[in-house]
Structure formats: C-alpha cells, structure tokens
C-alpha atoms as a PDB file:
ATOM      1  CA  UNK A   1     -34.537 -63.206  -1.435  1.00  0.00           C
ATOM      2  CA  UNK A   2     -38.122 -61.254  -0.654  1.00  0.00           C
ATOM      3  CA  UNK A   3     -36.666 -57.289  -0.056  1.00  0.00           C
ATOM      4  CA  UNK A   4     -38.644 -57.011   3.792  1.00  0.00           C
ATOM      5  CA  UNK A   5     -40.269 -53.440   3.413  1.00  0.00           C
ATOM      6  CA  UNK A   6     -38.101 -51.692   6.225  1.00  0.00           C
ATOM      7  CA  UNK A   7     -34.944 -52.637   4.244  1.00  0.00           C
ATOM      8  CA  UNK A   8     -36.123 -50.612   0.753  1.00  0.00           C
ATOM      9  CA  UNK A   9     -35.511 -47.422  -0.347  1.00  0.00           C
ATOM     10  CA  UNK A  10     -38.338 -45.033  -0.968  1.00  0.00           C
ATOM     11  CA  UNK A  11     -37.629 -42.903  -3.966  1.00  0.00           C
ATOM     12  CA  UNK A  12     -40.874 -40.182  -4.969  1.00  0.00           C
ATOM     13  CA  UNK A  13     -41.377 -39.963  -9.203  1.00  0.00           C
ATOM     14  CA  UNK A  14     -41.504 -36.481 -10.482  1.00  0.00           C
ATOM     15  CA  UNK A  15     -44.287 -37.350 -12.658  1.00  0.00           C
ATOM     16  CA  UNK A  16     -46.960 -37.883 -10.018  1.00  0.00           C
ATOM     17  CA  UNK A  17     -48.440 -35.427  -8.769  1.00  0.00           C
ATOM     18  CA  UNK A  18     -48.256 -33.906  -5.101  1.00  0.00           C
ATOM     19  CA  UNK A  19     -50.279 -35.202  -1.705  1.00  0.00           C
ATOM     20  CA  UNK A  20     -53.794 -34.092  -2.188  1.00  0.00           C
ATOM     21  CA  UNK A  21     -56.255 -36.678  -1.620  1.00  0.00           C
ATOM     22  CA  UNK A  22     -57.272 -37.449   2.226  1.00  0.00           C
ATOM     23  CA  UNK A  23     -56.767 -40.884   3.639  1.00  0.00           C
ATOM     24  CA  UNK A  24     -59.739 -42.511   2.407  1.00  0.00           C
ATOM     25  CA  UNK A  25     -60.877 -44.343   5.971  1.00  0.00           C
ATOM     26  CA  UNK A  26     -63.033 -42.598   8.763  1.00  0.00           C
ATOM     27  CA  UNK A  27     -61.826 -42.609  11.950  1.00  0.00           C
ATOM     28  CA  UNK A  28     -62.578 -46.162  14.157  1.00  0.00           C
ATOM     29  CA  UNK A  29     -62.592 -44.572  17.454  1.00  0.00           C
ATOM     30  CA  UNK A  30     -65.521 -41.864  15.925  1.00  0.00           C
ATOM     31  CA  UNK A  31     -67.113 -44.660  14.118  1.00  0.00           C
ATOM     32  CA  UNK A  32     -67.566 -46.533  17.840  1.00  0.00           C
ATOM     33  CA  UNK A  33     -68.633 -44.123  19.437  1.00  0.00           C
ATOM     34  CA  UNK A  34     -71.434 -43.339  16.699  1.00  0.00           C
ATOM     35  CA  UNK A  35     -72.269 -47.139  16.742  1.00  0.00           C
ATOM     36  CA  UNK A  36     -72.947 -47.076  20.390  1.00  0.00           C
ATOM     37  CA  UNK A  37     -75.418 -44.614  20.423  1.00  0.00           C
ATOM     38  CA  UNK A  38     -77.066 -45.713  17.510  1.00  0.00           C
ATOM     39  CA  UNK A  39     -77.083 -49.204  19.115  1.00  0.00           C
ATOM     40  CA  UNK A  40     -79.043 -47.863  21.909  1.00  0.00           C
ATOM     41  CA  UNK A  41     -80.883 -45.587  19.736  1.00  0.00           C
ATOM     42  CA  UNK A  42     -82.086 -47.833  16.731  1.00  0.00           C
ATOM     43  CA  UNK A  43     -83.525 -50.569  18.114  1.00  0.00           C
ATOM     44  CA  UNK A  44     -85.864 -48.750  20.649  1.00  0.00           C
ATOM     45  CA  UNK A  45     -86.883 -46.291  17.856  1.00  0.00           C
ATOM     46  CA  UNK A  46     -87.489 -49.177  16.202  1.00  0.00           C
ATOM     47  CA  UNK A  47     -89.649 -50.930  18.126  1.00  0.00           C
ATOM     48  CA  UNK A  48     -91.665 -48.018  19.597  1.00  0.00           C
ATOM     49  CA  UNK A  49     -92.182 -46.978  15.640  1.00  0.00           C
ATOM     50  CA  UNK A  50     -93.869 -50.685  14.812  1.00  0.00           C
ATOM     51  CA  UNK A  51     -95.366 -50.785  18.310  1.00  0.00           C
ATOM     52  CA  UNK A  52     -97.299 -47.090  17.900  1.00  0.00           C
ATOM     53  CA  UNK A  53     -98.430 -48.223  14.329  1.00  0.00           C
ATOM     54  CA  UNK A  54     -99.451 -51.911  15.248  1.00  0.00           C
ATOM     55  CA  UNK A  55    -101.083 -50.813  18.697  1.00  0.00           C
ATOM     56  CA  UNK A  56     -99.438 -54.017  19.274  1.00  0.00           C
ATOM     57  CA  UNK A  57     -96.385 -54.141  22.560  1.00  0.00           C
ATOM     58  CA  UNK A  58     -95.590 -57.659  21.568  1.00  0.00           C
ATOM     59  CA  UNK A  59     -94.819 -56.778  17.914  1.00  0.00           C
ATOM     60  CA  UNK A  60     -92.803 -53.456  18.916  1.00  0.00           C
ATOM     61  CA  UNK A  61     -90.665 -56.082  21.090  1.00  0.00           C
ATOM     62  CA  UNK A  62     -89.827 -58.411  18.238  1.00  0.00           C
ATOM     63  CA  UNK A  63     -88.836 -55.581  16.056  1.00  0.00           C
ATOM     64  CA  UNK A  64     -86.473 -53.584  17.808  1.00  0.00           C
ATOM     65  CA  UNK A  65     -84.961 -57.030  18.854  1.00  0.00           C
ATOM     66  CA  UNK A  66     -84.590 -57.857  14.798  1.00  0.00           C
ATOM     67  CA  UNK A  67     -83.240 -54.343  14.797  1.00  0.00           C
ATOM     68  CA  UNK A  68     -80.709 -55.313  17.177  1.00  0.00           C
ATOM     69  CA  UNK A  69     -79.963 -58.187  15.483  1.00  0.00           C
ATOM     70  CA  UNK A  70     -78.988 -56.716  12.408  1.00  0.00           C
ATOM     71  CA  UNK A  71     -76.910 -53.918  13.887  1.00  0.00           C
ATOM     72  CA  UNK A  72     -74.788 -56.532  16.216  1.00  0.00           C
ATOM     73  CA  UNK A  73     -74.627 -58.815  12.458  1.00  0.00           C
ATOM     74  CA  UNK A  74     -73.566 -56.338  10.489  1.00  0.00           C
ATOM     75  CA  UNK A  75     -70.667 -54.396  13.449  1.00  0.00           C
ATOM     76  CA  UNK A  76     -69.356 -58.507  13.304  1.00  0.00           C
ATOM     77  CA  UNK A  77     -69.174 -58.579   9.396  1.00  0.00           C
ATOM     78  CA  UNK A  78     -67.766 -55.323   9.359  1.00  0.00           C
ATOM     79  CA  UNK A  79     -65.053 -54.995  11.856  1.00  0.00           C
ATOM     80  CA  UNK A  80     -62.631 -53.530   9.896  1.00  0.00           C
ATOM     81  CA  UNK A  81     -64.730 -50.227   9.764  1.00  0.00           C
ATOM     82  CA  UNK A  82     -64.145 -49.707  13.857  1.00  0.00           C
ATOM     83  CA  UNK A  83     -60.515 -51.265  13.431  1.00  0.00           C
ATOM     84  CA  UNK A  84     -57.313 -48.667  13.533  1.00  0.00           C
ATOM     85  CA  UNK A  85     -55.121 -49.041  10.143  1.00  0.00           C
ATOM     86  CA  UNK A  86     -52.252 -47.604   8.523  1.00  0.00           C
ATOM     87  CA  UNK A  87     -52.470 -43.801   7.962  1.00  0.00           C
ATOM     88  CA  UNK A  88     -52.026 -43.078   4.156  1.00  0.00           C
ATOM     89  CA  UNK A  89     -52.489 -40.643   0.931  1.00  0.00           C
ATOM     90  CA  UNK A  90     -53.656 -41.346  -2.298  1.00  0.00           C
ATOM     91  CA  UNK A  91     -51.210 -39.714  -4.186  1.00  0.00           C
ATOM     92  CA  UNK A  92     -52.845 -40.978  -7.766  1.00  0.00           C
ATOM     93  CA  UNK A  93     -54.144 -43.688  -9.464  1.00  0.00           C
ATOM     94  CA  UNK A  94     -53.384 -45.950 -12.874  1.00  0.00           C
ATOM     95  CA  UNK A  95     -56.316 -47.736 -13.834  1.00  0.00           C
ATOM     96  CA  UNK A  96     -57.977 -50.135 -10.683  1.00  0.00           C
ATOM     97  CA  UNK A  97     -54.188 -49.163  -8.881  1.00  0.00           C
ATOM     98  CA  UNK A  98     -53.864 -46.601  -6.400  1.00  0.00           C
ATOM     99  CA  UNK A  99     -50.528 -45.130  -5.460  1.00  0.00           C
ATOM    100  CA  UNK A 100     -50.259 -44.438  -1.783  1.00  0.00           C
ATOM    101  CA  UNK A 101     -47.931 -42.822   0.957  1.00  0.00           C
ATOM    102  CA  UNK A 102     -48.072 -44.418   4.062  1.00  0.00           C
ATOM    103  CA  UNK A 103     -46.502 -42.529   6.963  1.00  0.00           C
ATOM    104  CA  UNK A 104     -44.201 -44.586   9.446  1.00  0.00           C
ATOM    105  CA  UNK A 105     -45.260 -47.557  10.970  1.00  0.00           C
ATOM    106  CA  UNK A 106     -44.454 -50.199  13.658  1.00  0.00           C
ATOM    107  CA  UNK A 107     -44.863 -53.895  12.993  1.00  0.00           C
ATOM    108  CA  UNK A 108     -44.884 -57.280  14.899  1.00  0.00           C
ATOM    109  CA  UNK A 109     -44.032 -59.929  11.940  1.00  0.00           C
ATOM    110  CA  UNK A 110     -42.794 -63.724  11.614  1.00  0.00           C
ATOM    111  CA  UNK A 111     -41.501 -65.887   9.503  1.00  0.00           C
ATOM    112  CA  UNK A 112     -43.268 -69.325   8.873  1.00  0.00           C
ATOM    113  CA  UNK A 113     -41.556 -72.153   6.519  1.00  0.00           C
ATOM    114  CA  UNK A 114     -44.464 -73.048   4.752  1.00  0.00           C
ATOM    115  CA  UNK A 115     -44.534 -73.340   0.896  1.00  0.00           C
ATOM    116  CA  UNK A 116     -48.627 -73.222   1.266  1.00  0.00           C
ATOM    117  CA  UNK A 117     -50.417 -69.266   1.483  1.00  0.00           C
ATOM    118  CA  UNK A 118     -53.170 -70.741   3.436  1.00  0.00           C
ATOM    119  CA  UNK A 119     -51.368 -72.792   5.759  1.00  0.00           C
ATOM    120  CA  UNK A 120     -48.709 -69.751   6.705  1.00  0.00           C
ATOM    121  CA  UNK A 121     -51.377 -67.232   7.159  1.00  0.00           C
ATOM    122  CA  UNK A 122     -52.730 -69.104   9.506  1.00  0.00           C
ATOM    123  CA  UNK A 123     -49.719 -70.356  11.284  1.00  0.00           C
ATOM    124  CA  UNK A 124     -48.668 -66.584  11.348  1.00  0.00           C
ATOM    125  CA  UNK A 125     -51.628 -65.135  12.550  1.00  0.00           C
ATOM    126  CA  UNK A 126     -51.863 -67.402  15.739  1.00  0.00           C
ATOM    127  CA  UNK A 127     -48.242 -66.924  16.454  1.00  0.00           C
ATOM    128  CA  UNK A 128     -49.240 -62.835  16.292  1.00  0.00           C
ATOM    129  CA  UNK A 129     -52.422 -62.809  17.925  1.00  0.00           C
ATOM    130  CA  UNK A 130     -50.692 -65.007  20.839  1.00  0.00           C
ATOM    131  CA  UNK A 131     -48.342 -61.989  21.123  1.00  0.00           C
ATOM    132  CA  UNK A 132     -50.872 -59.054  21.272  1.00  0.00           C
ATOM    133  CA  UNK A 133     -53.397 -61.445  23.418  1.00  0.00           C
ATOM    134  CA  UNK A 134     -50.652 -61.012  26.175  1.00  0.00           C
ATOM    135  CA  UNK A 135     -48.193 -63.630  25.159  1.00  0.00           C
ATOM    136  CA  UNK A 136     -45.212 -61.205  25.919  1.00  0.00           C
ATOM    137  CA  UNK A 137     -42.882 -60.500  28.683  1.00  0.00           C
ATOM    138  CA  UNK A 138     -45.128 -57.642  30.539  1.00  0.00           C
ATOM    139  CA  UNK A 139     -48.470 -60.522  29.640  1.00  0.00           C
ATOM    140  CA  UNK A 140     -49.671 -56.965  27.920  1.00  0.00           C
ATOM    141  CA  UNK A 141     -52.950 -57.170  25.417  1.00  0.00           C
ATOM    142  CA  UNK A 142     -52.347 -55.089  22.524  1.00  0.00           C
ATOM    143  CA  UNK A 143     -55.078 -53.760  20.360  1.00  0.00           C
ATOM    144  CA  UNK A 144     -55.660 -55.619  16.931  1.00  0.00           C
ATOM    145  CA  UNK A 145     -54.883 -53.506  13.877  1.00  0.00           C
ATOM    146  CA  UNK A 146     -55.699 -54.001  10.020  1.00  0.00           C
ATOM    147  CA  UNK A 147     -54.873 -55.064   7.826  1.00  0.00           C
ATOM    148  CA  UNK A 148     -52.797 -58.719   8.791  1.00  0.00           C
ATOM    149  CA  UNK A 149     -50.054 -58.659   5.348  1.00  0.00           C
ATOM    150  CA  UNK A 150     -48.160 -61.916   4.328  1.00  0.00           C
ATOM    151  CA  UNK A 151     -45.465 -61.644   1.757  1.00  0.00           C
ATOM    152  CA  UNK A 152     -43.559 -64.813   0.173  1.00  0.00           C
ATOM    153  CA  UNK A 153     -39.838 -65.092   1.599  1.00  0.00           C
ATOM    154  CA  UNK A 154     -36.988 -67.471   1.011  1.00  0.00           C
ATOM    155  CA  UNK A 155     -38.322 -70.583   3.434  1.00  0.00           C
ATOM    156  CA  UNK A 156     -42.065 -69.548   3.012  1.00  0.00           C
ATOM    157  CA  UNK A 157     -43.843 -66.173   3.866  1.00  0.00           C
ATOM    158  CA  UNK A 158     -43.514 -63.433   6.514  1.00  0.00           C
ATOM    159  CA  UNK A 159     -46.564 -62.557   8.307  1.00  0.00           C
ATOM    160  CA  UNK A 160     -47.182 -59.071   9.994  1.00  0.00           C
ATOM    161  CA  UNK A 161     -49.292 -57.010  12.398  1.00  0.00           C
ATOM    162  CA  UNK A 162     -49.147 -53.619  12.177  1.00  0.00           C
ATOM    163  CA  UNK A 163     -49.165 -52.269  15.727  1.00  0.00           C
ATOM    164  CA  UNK A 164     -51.171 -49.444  17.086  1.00  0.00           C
ATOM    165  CA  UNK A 165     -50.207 -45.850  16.468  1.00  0.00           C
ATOM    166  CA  UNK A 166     -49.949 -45.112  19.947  1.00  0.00           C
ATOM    167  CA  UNK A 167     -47.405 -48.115  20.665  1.00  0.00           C
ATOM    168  CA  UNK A 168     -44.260 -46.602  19.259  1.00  0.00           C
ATOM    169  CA  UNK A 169     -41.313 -49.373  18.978  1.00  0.00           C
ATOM    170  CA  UNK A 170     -40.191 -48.782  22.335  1.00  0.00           C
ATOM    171  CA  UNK A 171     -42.758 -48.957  24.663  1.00  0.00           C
ATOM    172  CA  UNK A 172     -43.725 -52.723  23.150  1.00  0.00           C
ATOM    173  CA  UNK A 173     -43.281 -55.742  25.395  1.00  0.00           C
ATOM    174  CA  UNK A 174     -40.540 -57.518  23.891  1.00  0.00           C
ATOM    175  CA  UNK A 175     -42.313 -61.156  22.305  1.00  0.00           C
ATOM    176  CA  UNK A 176     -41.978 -64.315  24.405  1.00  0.00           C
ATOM    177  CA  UNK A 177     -41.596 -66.511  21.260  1.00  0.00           C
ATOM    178  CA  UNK A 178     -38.262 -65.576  19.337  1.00  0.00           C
ATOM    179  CA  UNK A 179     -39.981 -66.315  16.220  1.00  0.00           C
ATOM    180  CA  UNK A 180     -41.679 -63.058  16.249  1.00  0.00           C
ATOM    181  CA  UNK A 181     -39.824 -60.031  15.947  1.00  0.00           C
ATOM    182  CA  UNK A 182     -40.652 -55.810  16.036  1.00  0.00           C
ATOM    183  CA  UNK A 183     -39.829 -53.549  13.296  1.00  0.00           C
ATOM    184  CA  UNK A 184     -40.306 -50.184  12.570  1.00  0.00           C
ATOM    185  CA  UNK A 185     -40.872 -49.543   9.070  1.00  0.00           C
ATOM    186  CA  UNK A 186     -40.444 -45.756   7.142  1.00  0.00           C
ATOM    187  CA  UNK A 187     -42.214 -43.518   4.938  1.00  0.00           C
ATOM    188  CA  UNK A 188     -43.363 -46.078   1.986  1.00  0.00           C
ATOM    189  CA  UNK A 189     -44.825 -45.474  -1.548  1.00  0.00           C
ATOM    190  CA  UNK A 190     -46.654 -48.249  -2.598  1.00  0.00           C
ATOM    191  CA  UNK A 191     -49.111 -49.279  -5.095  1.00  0.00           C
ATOM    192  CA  UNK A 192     -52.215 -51.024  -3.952  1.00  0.00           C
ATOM    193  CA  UNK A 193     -54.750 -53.161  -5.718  1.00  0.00           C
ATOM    194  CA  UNK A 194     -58.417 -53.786  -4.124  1.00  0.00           C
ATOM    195  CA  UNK A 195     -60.515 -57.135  -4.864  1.00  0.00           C
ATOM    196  CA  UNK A 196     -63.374 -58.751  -2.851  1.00  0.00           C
ATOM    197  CA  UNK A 197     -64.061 -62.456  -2.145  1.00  0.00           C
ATOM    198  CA  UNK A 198     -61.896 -65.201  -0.383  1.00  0.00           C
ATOM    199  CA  UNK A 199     -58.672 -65.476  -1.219  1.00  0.00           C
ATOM    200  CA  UNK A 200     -56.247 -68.111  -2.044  1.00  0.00           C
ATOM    201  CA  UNK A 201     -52.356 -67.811  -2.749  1.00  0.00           C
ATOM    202  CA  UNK A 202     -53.120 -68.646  -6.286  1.00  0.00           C
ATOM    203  CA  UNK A 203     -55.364 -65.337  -6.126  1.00  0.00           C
ATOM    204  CA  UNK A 204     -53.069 -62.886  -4.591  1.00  0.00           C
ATOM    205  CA  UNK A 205     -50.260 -64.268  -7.472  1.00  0.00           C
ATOM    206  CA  UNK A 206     -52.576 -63.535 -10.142  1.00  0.00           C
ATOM    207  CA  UNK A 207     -53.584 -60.301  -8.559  1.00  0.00           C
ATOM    208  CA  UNK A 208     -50.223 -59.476  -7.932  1.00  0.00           C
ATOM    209  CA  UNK A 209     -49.036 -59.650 -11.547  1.00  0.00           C
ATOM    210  CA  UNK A 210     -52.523 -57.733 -12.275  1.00  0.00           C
ATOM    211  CA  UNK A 211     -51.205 -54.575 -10.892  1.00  0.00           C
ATOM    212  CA  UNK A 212     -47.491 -55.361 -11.672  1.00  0.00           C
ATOM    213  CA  UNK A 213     -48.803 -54.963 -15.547  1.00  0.00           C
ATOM    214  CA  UNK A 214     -50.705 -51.692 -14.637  1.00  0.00           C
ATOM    215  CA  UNK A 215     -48.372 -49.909 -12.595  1.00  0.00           C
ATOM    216  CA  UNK A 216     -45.609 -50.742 -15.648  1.00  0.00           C
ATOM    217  CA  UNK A 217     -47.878 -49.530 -17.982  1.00  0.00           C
ATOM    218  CA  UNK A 218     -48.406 -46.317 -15.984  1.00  0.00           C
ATOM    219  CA  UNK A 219     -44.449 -45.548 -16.062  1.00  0.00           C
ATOM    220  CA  UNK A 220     -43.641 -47.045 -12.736  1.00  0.00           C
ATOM    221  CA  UNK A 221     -41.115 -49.642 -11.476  1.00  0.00           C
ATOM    222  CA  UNK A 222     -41.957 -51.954  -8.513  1.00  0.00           C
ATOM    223  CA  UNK A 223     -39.644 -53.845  -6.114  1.00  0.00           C
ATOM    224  CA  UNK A 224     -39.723 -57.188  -4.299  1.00  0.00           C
ATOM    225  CA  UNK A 225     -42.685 -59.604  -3.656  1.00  0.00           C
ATOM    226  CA  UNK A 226     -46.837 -58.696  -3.861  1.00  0.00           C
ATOM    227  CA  UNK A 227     -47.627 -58.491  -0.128  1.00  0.00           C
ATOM    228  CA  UNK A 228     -51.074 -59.459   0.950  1.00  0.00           C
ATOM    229  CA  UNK A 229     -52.955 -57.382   2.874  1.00  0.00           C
ATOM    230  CA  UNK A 230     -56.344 -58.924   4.665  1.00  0.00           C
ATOM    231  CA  UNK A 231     -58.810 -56.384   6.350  1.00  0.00           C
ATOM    232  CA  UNK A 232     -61.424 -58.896   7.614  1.00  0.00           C
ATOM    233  CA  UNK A 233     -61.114 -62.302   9.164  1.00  0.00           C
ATOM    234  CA  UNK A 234     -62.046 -65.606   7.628  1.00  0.00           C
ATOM    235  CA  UNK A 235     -65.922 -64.935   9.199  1.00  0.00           C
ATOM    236  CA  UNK A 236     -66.839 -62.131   7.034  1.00  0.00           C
ATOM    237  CA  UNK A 237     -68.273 -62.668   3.949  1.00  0.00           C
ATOM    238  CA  UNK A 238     -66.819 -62.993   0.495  1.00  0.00           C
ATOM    239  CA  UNK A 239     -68.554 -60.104  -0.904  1.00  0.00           C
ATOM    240  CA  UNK A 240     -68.004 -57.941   1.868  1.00  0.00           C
ATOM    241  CA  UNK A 241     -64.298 -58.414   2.046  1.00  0.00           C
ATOM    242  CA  UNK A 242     -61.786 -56.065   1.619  1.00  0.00           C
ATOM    243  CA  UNK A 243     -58.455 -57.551   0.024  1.00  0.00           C
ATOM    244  CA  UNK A 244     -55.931 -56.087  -1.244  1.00  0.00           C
ATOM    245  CA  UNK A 245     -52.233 -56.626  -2.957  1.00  0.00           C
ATOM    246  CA  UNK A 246     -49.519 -54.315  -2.458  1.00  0.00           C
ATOM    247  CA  UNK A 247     -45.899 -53.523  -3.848  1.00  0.00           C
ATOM    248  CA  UNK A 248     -43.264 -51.455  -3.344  1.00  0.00           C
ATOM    249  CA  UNK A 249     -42.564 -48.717  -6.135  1.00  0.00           C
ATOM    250  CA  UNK A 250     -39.129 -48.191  -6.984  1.00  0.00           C
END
C-alpha cells in the first residue's frame, strides 16, 4: 500500500549539510504586482517608442498592441510564476536531485480508481478544482496553488491540492463530495527531480526510478511511491513546463 505523505516519518541524515540555500521561487504576490505595472507600462512605452521613430500614430498603435499581446501570452504560459507554492529549502543536491525541506502544509486530496495516470489526473483535478471553485459547504472559492501531485495508491492514484498558506486546516469549508478529503501534512524531506515536456505515467515511472538510482547512489534511502508534481496546466507548452518527481527520504 502507497505510504500517504502525512503518515511518514521524517528522519534528517547527519551527512547533509545544514539549511542554507533560500527557497528558490520569488514571491507571486510581488511578481503581480510588478506585472501590472509593467502591463500598463510596456505596451505604451512601446508604442510611443515606434510611434516617435516612425512619425507614424498608426504604427505606434499596432506595436504597443503586439506588445500587449506578448505580455498577456506569455503571464498565460507562465502562470505558475504568479501562483503561491509550497515553501521549501534546498538543503543539497546529488547529481540532477535536489534534497528539500518543505515546511508544513495543508492539502485537499482524492482518491480515483483508475489504473491509467492520464485518466486519474484528470478525474482528480476536476473533483479538486470543483471544491476550491466553491463546491463546498460555505460555496467558498479558494485560491489555486502549485503544484497539483498524483501518487499511485492501492485502487489507482491519489490526487492533491495543496491549499493556500493562509487557509490553515481549520478555517477550510468542509468538501461537499466525500471523495475529497483535508489533510495537514508535517515537516517533509524529500528529494525532487525536475524535467520539462508533457508528461505521461510511463514518464514519471521512468523518472521516478531516475532519481531513485541517484539519491541511492548519494547514500540516501527513499520511502513509498514517486509522487508527481505538475506546475503548469495542460495549455502551457512542453518546453516551458515545469515537472517534477518527488520521494520521500527515509
């Protein structure tokens, strides 16, 4: 049976070193705010720029629309960037692995019985998102978080949300559909392996036993099942993509 991550036990190893690398993510709520005003900003510099150069208004217009354009395209593919996740330290790392310490966090998580990755991610998901989108019994929206994780269990996979910082365990509206149920989870160490591209469940299992054989070879142990951890939705591009596999260390 898949060890759920609130159910481990965290042990540190003495041979890594202490906490001294920062979490390696800016803050959303900054990063908003600095895309807003450069949202106003960039365009209209824009198109006063090619308009003064071009003596032409016309042409000034249809840049600092293009410039809008390509600001609004690139805040959609890269919504993770103004999106709240998990607050960790990079403790170390063992070749493309890095060893992190995630503080405490809250989760929203169901199980699907689905043998197929794809087809209980996105089962999951929906079930969530129905949950945060006010499908609870105060009809409460709930911020989005990521990354969405999926991790194989006995009848198929559990699915998760993390919830937002500022939603501790007991102020969340209890779920209307018993399927879905609210965790909090401790301190973890885990080890955490970045790829790009779309993903498939035969991907995360060969990723998975990727960083299995590096972590081992690094002195480490690991416990239970890879979990999957998407940053972007389906939308964003491969290449742009942040994907990652995680497991527990030991």
């Amino acid at each position: 049976m898949t060890q759920l991550p609130d159910e481990a036990t965290i042990t540190r190893a003495p041979s890594l070193p202490p906490l001294t690398e920062a979490r390696p993510h800016g803050r959303p709520t900054m990063r908003r705010v600095v895309y807003g005003g450069l949202l106003a900003a960039v365009p209209a510099g824009v198109g006063l720029g090619i308009a003064a150069a071009t003596d032409s208004r016309r042409g000034g217009i249809a840049a600092g629309a293009t410039a809008l354009v390509a600001m609004v395209a690139a805040r959609w593919q890269l919504q993770r960037w103004f999106t709240e996740q998990p607050r960790y330290l990079v403790e170390s790392t063992i070749g493309d692995v890095e060893i992190r310490s995630y503080t405490p966090r809250v989760v929203a998580r169901t199980e699907v019985a689905s043998k197929d990755f794809d087809e209980a991610l996105d089962r999951g998901f929906r079930r969530l998102f129905d949950y945060i989108g006010g499908d609870n019994h105060k009809n409460e929206k709930i911020a989005m978080t990521v990354p969405v994780t999926v991790v194989r269990s006995i009848d198929g996979y559990t699915v998760s949300f993390v919830m937002p910082s500022d939603h501790p365990l007991s102020s969340l509206p209890r779920p209307r559909d018993i399927r879905i149920a609210l965790a909090s989870l401790p301190a973890q160490r885990l080890a955490a392996l970045c790829f790009r591209g779309r993903y498939t469940g035969a991907l995360v299992t060969r990723k998975g036993a990727e960083m299995v054989r590096q972590v081992l070879e690094g002195g480490l142990d690991t416990t239970g099942e890879p979990v999957f951890a998407a940053y972007d939705p389906p939308t964003t591009l491969g290449l742009l993509r942040r994907n990652e596999v995680w497991m527990e260390l030991a």
